[in-house]
Protein backbone atom coordinates (compact mmCIF):
# COMPACT_ATOMS: atom_id res chain seq x y z
CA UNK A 1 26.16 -23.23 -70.61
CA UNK A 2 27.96 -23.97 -68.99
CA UNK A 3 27.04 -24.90 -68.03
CA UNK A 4 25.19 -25.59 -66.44
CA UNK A 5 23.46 -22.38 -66.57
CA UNK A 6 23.56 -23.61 -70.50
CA UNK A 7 21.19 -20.43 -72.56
CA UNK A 8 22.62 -17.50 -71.38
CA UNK A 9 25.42 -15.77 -73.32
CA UNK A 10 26.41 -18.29 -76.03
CA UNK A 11 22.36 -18.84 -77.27
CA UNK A 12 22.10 -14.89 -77.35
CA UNK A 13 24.79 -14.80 -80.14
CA UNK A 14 23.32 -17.85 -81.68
CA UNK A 15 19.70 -16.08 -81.97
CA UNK A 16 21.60 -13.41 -84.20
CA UNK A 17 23.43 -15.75 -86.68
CA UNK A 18 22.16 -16.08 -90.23
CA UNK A 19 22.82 -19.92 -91.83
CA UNK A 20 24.25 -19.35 -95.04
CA UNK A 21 24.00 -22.29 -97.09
CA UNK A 22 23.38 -25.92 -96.19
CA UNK A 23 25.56 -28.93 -97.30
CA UNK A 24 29.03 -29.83 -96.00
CA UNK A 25 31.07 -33.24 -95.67
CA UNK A 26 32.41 -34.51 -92.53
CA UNK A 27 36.15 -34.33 -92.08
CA UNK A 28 38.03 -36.83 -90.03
CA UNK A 29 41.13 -36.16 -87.82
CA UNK A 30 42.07 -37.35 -84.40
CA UNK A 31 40.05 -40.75 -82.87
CA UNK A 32 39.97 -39.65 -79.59
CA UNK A 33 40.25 -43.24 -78.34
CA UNK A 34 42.11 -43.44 -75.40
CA UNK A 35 40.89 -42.64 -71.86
CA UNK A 36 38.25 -43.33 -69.24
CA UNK A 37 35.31 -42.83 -70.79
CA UNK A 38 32.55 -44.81 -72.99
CA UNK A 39 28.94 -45.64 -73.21
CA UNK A 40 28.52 -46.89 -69.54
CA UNK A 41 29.75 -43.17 -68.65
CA UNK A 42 26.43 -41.90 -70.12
CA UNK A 43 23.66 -44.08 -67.81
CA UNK A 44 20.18 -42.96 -66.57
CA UNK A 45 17.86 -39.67 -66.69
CA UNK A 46 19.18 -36.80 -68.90
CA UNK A 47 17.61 -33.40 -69.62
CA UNK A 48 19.09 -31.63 -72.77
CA UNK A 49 18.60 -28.11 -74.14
CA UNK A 50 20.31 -26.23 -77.21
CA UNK A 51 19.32 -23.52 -79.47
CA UNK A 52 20.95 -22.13 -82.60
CA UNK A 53 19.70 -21.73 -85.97
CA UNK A 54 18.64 -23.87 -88.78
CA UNK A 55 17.57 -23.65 -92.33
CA UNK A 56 14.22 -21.47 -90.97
CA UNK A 57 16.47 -19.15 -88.93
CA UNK A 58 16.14 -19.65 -84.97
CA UNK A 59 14.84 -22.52 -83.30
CA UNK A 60 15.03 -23.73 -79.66
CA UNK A 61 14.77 -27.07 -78.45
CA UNK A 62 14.74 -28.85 -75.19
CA UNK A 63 13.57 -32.38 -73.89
CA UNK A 64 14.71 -35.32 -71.58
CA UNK A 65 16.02 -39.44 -72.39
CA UNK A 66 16.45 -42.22 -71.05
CA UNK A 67 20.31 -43.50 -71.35
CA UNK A 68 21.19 -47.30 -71.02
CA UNK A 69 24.50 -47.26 -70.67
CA UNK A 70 24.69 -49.34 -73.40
CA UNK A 71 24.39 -47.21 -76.31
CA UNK A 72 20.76 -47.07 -76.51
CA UNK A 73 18.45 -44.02 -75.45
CA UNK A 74 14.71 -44.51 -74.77
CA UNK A 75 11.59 -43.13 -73.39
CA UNK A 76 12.88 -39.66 -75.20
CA UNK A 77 10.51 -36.40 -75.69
CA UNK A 78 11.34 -33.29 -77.29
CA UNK A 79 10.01 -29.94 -77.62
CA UNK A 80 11.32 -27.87 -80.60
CA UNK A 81 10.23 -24.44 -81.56
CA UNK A 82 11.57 -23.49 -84.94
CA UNK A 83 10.37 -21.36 -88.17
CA UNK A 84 9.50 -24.69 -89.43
CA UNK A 85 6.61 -25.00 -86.51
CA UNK A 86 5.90 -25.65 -82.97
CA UNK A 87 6.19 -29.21 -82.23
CA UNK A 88 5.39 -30.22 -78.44
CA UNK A 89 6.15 -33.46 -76.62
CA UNK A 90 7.55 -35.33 -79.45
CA UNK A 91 8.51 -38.88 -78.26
CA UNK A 92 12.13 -40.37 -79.94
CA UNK A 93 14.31 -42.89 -79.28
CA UNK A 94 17.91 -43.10 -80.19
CA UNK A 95 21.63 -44.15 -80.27
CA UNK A 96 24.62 -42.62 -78.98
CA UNK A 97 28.89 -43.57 -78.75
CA UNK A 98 31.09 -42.26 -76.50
CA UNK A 99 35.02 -42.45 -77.19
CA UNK A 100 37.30 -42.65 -74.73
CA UNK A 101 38.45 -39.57 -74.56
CA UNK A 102 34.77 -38.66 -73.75
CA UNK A 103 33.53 -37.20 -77.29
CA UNK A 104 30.92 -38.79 -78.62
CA UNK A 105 27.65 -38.44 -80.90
CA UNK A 106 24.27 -39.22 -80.38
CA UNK A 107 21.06 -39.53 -82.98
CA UNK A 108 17.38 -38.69 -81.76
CA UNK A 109 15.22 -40.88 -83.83
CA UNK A 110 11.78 -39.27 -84.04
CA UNK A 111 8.76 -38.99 -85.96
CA UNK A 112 9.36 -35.18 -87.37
CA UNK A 113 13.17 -36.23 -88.30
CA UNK A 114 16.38 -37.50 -87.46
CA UNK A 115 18.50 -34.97 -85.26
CA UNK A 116 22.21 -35.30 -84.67
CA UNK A 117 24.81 -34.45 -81.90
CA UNK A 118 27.92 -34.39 -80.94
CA UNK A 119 28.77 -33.89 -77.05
CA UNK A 120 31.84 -34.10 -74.62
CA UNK A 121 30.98 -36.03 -71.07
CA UNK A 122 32.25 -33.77 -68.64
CA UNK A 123 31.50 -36.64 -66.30
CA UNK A 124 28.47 -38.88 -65.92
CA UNK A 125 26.13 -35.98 -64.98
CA UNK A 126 26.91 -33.44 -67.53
CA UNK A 127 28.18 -32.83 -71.30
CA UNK A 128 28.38 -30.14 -73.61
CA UNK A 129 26.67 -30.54 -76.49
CA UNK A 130 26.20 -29.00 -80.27
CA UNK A 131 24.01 -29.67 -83.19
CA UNK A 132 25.68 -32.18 -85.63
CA UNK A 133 23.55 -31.72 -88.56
CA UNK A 134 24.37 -30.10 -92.14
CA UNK A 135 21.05 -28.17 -92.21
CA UNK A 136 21.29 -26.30 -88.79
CA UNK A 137 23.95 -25.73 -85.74
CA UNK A 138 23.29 -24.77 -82.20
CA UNK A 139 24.75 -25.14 -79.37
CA UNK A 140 23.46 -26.55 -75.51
CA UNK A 141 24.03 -28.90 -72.79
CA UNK A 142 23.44 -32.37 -71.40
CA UNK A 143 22.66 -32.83 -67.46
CA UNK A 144 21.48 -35.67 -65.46
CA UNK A 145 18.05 -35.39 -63.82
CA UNK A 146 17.42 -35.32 -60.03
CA UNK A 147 14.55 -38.01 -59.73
CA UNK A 148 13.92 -36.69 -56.32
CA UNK A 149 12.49 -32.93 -57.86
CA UNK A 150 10.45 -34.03 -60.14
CA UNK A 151 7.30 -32.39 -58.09
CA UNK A 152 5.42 -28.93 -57.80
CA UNK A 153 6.94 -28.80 -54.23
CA UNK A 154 10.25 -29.63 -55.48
CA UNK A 155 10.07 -26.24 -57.07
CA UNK A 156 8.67 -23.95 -54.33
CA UNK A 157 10.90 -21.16 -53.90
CA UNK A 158 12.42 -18.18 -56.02
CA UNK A 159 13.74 -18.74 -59.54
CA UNK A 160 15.51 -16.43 -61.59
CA UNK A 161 15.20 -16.59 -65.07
CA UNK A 162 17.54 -15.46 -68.39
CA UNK A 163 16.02 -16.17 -71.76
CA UNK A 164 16.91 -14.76 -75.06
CA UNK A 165 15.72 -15.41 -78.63
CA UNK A 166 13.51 -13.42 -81.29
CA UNK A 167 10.34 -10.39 -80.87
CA UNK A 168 7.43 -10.79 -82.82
CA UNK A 169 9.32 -8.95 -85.70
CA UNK A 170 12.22 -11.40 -85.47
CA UNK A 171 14.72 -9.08 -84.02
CA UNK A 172 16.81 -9.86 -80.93
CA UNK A 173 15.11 -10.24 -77.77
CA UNK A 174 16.33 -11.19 -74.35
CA UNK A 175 14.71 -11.25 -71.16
CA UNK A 176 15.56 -11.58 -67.39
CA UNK A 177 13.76 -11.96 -63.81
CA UNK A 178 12.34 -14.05 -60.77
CA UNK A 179 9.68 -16.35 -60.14
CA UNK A 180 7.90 -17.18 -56.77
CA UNK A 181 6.44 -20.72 -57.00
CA UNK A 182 4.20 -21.68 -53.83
CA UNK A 183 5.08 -25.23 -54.20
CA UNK A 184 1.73 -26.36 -55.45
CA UNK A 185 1.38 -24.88 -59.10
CA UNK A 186 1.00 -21.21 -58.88
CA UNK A 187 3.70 -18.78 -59.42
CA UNK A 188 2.31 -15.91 -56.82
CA UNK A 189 4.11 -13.12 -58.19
CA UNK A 190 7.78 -12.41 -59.96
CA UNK A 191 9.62 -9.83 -61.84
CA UNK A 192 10.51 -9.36 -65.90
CA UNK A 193 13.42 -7.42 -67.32
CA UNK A 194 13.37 -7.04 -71.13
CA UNK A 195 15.60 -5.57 -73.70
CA UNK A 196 13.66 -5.90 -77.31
CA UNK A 197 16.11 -4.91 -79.95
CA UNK A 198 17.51 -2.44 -77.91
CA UNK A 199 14.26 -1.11 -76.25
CA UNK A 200 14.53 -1.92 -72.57
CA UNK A 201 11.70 -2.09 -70.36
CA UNK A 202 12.22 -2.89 -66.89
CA UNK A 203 10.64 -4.08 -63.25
CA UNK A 204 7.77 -5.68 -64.50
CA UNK A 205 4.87 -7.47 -63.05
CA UNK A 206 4.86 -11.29 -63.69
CA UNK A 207 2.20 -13.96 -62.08
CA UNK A 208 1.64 -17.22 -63.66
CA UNK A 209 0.98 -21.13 -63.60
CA UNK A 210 2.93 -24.01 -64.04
CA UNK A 211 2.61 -28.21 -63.20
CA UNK A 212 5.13 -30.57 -62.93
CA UNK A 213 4.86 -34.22 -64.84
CA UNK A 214 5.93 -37.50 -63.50
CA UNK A 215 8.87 -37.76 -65.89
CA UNK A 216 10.08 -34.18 -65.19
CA UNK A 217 8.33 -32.01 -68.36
CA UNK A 218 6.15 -29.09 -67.02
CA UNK A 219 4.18 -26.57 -68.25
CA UNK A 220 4.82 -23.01 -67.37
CA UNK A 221 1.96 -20.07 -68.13
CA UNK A 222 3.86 -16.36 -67.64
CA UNK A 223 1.32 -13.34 -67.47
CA UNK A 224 3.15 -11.05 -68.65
CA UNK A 225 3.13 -6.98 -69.91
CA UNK A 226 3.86 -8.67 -73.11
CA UNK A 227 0.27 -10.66 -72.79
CA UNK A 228 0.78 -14.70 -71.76
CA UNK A 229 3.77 -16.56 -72.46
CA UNK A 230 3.83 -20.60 -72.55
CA UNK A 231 6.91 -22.49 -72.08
CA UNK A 232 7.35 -25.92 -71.93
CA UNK A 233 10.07 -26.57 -69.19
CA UNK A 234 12.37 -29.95 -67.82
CA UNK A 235 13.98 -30.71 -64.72
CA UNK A 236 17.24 -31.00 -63.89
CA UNK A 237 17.11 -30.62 -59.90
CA UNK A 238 15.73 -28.31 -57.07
CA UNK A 239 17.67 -25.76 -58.87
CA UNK A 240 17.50 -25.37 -62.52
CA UNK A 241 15.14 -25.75 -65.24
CA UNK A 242 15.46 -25.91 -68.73
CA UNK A 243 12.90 -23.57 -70.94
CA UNK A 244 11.29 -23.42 -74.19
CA UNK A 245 8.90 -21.18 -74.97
CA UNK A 246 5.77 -22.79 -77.08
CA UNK A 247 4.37 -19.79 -78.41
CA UNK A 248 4.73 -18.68 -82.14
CA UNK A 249 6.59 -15.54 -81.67
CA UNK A 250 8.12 -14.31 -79.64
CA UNK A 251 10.17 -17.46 -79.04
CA UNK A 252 12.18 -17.41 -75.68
CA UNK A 253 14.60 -20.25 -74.33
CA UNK A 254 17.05 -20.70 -71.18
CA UNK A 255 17.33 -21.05 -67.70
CA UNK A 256 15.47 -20.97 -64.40
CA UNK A 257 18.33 -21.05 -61.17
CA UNK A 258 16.90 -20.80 -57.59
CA UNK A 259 17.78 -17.68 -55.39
CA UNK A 260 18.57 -18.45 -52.40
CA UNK A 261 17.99 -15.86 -49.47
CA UNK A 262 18.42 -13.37 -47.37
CA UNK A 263 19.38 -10.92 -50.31
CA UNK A 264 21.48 -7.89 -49.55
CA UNK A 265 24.72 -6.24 -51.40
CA UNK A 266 26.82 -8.69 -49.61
CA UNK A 267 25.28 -11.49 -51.98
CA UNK A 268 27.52 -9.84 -54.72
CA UNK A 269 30.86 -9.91 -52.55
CA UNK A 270 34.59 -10.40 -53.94
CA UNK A 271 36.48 -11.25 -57.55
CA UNK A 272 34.18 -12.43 -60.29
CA UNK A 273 34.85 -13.55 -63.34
CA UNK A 274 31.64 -13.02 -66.87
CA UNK A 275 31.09 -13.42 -70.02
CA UNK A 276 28.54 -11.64 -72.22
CA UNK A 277 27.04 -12.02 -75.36
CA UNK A 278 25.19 -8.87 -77.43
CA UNK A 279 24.19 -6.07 -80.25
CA UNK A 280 25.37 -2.78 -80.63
CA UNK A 281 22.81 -1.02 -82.98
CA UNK A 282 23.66 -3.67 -85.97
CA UNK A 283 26.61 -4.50 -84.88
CA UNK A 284 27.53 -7.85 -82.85
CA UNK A 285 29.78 -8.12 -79.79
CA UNK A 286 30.99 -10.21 -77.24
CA UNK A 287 32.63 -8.95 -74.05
CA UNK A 288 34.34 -10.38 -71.17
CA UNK A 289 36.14 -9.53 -67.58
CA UNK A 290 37.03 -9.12 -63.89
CA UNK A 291 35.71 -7.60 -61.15
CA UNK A 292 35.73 -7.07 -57.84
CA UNK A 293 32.66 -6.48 -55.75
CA UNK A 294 33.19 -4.83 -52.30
CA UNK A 295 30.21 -6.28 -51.04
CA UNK A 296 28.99 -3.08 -49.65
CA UNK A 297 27.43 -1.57 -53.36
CA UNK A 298 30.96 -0.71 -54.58
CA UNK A 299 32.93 -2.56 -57.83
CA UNK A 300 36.24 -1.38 -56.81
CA UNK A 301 38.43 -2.69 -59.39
CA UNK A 302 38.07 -4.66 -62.57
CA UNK A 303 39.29 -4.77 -66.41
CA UNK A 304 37.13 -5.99 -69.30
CA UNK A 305 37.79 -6.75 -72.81
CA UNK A 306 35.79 -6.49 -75.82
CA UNK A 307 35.52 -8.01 -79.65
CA UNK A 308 33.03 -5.88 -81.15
CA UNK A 309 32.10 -6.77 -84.34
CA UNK A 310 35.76 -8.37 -84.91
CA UNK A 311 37.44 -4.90 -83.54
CA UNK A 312 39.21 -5.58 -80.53
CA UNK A 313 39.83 -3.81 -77.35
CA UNK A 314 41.44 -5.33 -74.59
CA UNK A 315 42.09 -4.75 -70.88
CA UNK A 316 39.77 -1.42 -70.33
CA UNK A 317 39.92 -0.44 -66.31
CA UNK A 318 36.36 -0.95 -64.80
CA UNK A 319 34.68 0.44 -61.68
CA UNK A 320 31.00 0.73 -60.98
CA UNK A 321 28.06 0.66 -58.47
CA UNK A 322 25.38 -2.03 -57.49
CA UNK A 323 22.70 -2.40 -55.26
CA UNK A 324 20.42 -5.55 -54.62
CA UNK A 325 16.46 -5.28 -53.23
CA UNK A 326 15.94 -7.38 -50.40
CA UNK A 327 13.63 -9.55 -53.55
CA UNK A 328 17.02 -10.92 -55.05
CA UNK A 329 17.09 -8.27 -57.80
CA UNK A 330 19.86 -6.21 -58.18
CA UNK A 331 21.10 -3.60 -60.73
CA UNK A 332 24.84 -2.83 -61.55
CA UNK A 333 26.33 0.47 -63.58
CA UNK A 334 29.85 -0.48 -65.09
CA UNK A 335 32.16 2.64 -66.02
CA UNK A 336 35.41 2.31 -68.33
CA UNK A 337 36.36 4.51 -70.91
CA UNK A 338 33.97 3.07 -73.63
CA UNK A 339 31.09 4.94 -71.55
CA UNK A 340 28.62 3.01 -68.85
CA UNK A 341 26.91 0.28 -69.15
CA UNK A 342 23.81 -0.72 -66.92
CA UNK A 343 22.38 -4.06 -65.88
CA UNK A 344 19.75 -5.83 -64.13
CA UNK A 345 20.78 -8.50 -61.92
CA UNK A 346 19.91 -11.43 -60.24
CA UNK A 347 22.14 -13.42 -57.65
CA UNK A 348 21.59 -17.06 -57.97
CA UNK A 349 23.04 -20.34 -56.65
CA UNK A 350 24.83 -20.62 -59.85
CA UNK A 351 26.05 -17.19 -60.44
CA UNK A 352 24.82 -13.93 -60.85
CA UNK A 353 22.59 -13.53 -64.29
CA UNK A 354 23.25 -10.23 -65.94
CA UNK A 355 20.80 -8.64 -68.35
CA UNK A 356 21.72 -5.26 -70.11
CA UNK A 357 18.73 -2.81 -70.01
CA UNK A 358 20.80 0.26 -72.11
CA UNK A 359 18.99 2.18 -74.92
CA UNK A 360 20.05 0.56 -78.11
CA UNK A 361 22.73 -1.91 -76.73
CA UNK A 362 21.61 -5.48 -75.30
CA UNK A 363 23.51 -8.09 -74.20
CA UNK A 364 23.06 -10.94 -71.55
CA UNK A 365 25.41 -13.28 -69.67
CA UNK A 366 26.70 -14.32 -66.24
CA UNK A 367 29.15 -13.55 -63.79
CA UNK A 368 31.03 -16.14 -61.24
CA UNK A 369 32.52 -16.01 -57.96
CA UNK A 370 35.93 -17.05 -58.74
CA UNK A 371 37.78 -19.50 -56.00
CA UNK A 372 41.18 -20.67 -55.42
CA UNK A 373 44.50 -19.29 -56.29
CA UNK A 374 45.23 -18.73 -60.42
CA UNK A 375 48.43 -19.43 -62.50
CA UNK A 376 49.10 -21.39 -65.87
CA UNK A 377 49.45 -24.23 -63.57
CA UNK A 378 46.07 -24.25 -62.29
CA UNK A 379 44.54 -25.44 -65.86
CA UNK A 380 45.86 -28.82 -65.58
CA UNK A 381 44.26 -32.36 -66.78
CA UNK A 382 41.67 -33.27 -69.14
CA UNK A 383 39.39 -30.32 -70.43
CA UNK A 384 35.58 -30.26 -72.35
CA UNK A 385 35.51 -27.25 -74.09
CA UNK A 386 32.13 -25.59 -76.11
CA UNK A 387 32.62 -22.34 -78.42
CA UNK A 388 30.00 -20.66 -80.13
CA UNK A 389 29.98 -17.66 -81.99
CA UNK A 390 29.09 -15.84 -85.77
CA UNK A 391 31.80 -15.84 -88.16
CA UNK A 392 31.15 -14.65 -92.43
CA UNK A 393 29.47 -17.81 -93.17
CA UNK A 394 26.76 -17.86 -90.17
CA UNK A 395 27.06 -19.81 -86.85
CA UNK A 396 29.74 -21.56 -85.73
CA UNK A 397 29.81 -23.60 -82.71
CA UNK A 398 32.20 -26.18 -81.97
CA UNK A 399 33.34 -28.72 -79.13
CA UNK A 400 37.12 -30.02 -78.02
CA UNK A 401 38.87 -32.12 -75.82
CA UNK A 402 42.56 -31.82 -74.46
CA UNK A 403 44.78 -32.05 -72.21
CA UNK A 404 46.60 -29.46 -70.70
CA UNK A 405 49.74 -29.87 -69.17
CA UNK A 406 49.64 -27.01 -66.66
CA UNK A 407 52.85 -25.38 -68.38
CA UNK A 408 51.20 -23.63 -70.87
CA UNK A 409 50.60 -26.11 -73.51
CA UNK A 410 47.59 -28.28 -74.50
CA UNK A 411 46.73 -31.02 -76.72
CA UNK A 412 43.56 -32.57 -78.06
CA UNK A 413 40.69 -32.85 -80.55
CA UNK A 414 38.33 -30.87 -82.15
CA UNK A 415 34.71 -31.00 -83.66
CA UNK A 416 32.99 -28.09 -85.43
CA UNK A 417 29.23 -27.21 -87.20
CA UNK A 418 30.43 -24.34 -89.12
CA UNK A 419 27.41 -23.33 -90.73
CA UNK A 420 26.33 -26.77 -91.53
CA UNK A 421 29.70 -27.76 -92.66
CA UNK A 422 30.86 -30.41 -90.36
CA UNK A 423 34.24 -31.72 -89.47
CA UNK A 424 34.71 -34.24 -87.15
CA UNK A 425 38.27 -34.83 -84.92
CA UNK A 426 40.72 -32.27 -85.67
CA UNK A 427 44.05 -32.62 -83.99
CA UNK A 428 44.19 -29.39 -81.93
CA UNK A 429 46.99 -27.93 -79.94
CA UNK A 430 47.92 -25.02 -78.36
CA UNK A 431 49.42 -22.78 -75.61
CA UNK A 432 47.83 -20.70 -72.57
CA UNK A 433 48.46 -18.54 -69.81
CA UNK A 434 46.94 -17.57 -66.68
CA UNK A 435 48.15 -14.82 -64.08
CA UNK A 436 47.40 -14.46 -60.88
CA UNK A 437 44.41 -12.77 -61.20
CA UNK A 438 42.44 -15.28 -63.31
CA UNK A 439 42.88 -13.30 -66.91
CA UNK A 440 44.96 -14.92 -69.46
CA UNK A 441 45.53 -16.15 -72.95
CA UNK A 442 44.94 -19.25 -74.89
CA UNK A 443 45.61 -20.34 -78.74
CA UNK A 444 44.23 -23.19 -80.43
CA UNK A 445 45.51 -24.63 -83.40
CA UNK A 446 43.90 -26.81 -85.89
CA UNK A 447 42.45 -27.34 -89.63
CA UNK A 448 40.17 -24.66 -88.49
CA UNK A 449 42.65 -22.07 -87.99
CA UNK A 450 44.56 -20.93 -85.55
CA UNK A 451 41.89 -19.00 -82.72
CA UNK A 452 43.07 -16.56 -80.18
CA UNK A 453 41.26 -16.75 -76.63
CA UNK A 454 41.39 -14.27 -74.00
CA UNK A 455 40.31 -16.42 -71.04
CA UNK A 456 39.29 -15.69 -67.42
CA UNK A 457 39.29 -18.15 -64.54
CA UNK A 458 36.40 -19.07 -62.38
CA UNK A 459 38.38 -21.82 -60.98
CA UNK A 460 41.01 -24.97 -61.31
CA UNK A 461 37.82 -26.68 -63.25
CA UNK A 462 36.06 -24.16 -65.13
CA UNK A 463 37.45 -21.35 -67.32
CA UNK A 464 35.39 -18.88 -69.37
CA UNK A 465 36.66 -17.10 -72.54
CA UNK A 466 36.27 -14.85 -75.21
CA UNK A 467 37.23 -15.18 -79.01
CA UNK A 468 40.12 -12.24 -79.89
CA UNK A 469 40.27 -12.75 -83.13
CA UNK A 470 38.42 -10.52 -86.37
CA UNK A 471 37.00 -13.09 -87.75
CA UNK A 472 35.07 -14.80 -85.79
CA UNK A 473 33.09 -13.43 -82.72
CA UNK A 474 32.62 -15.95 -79.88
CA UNK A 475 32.37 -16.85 -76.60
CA UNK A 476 32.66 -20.26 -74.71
CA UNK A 477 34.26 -22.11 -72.04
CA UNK A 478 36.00 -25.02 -70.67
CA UNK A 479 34.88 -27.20 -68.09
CA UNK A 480 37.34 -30.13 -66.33
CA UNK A 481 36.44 -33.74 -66.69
């Protein structure tokens, strides 16, 4: 949010969460103080990015640090859009702990206020991360920055973009499409897919602007249908960017993820595993699957499960169509019992972003080739895991650790924002299973409550998952360390 291609599904359902209430102690548990991590595992360049909501409703926020290695952070700056204003290239400083089992916290010390996380390294290039704050919750990454792309030419190429957040009437709004970047500031032409509360609007025109700083924070200009939209952007490497937008509404975040070319239906091309986040007319949902992609415009096979609005359906037979333009965009039609779903999408280096363009529906994820062979013994070792989702009191995101033992059961700790209440270390444990074609089952047990996954593999070190249960609606995923 992966990873790595961290605003996609999991900020979508974010957007749509209401923060009840404010307030909330912090509960201790489990220490988490054995293993191979600690401060020196965080060291160097970092870009961050999470959205969620706060005490104003949605905000976005995104900016870069330095990390010592030591348990300082320095040379910080932030950009935050929230009800509570537009606040560009605020600098902070900070402190951060990492226990050994790789959990850890962080505080950004800044001039508009304090802001608290709490993160699992992954490994010295990546964590997940959530808010950590009674007054607002969200939900986001950590990734080391390349210092070698840090340039307008570093960017030249094709980007495609997923971004979700609020209209100018607040509702939900996410968007999808492709940059072209010359290499020296001008983006000569691109594509916009939007679905505004339900209203798609598709294959539109996009030109724009952006520049590249020294320390990786660039300015992007979008001329869009929707008039010009101005984002305030880090980055990570040749590959991805991390997105804000600066405007006052509407208020976008998420990712940018080079295409790479030639483009044909073969760029869609065996078993994939997604995840998707969205709104049914008022109604919430979170859906996830497999499929398999013939490579010649066909989806010959596939199953997908749903938990809409807490109402779940499980294990509905899929087949469908696609076809992707020689430009790198793509549209899919899905067909299962519950009716067809459409989709414009865009095959990237890091998956294929998925944006629903239906009339009243909208939803917004990812899809992943899936590699390797799948049983309950493939999830085996030490696991980061990120969650976020809407249960009765608002959002709810939350981050573990474990271990799994690659017999079905797992052990660990767990850390959860649940609408500003805060609990810290839970002892968690569990049980899981995986067949052979990547689906399976997981259940995690803690103070929390006991939560019901129904996961899907991608591979041996990253698994995605949906929440099964009625009272919460989630989605998430776990990454190996």
């Amino acid at each position: 949010m992966s990873s790595y291609y961290r605003f996609t599904v999991i900020s979508f359902i974010a957007a749509m969460a209401v923060l009840v209430g404010c307030g909330g102690s912090v509960q201790g548990g489990s220490s988490g103080g054995s293993g191979p991590f600690s401060v020196a595992s965080v060291n160097g360049s970092y870009v961050f990015a999470f959205s969620g909501t706060n005490s104003f409703g949605f905000f976005a926020m995104a900016g870069q640090f330095q990390a010592n290695g030591n348990g300082n952070l320095t040379s910080g700056v932030l950009d935050i859009n929230s009800g509570g204003g537009i606040f560009t290239n605020v600098p902070f400083a900070g402190t951060y702990t990492v226990r050994g089992n790789g959990q850890g916290t962080a505080t950004f010390i800044s001039s508009l206020q304090n802001f608290n996380i709490d993160f699992v390294v992954i490994s010295p290039q990546r964590a997940l991360v959530i808010r950590f704050d009674t007054n607002a919750t969200a939900n986001g990454s950590i990734d080391a920055q390349s210092s070698s792309a840090l340039s307008n030419a570093a960017l030249a190429g094709t980007f495609a973009f997923n971004l979700a957040g609020i209209d100018a009437s607040q509702n939900t709004f996410v968007s999808g499409g492709a940059i072209d970047t010359n290499g020296s500031g001008s983006i000569v032409s691109g594509v916009q897919d939007n679905n505004d509360n339900g209203t798609p609007s598709t294959n539109l025109p996009v030109t724009g602007t952006y520049n590249v700083g020294a320390s990786g924070r660039g300015i992007m200009t979008l001329n869009t249908t929707l008039g010009t939209l101005n984002f305030a952007f880090y980055v990570v490497d040749s590959n991805r960017l991390k997105l804000v937008e600066t405007d006052s509404l509407p208020v976008l975040s998420g990712d940018a993820v080079r295409q790479q070319g030639p483009f044909s239906n073969a760029s869609v091309s065996g078993p994939l595993a997604f995840t998707l986040g969205g709104e049914s007319g008022t109604l919430l949902f979170a859906a996830g699957g497999l499929l398999s992609a013939s490579g010649t415009g066909t989806i010959t096979s596939g199953g997908e499960d749903f938990n809409n609005n807490g109402t779940v359906t499980q294990n509905l037979a899929v087949t469908g169509t696609y076809a992707i333009g020689s430009d790198g965009r793509g549209t899919l039609t899905l067909s299962s019992s519950a009716g067809n779903s459409n989709f414009v999408i865009y095959p990237t280096v890091a998956g294929v972003q998925m944006i629903q363009v239906d009339v009243g529906v909208l939803s917004s994820g990812a899809a992943f080739a899936q590699t390797g062979t799948f049983s309950t013994s493939t999830i085996q070792g030490t696991y980061g895991a990120q969650l976020s989702g809407v249960s009765g009191s608002g959002e709810v995101d939350s981050l573990a650790q474990f271990t799994a033992n690659g017999s079905g059961t797992l052990n660990g700790a767990l850390d959860v924002n649940n609408a500003g209440t805060l609990s810290l270390g839970f002892i968690l444990n569990g049980t899981y299973t995986l067949a052979g074609n990547g689906q399976g089952t997981a259940q995690l047990r803690s103070s929390f409550g006991t939560q019901n996954l129904i996961i899907y593999g991608v591979s041996g070190s990253r698994v995605l998952f949906i929440e099964a249960d009625s009272g919460l609606l989630a989605v998430g995923g776990m990454e190996h360390q």
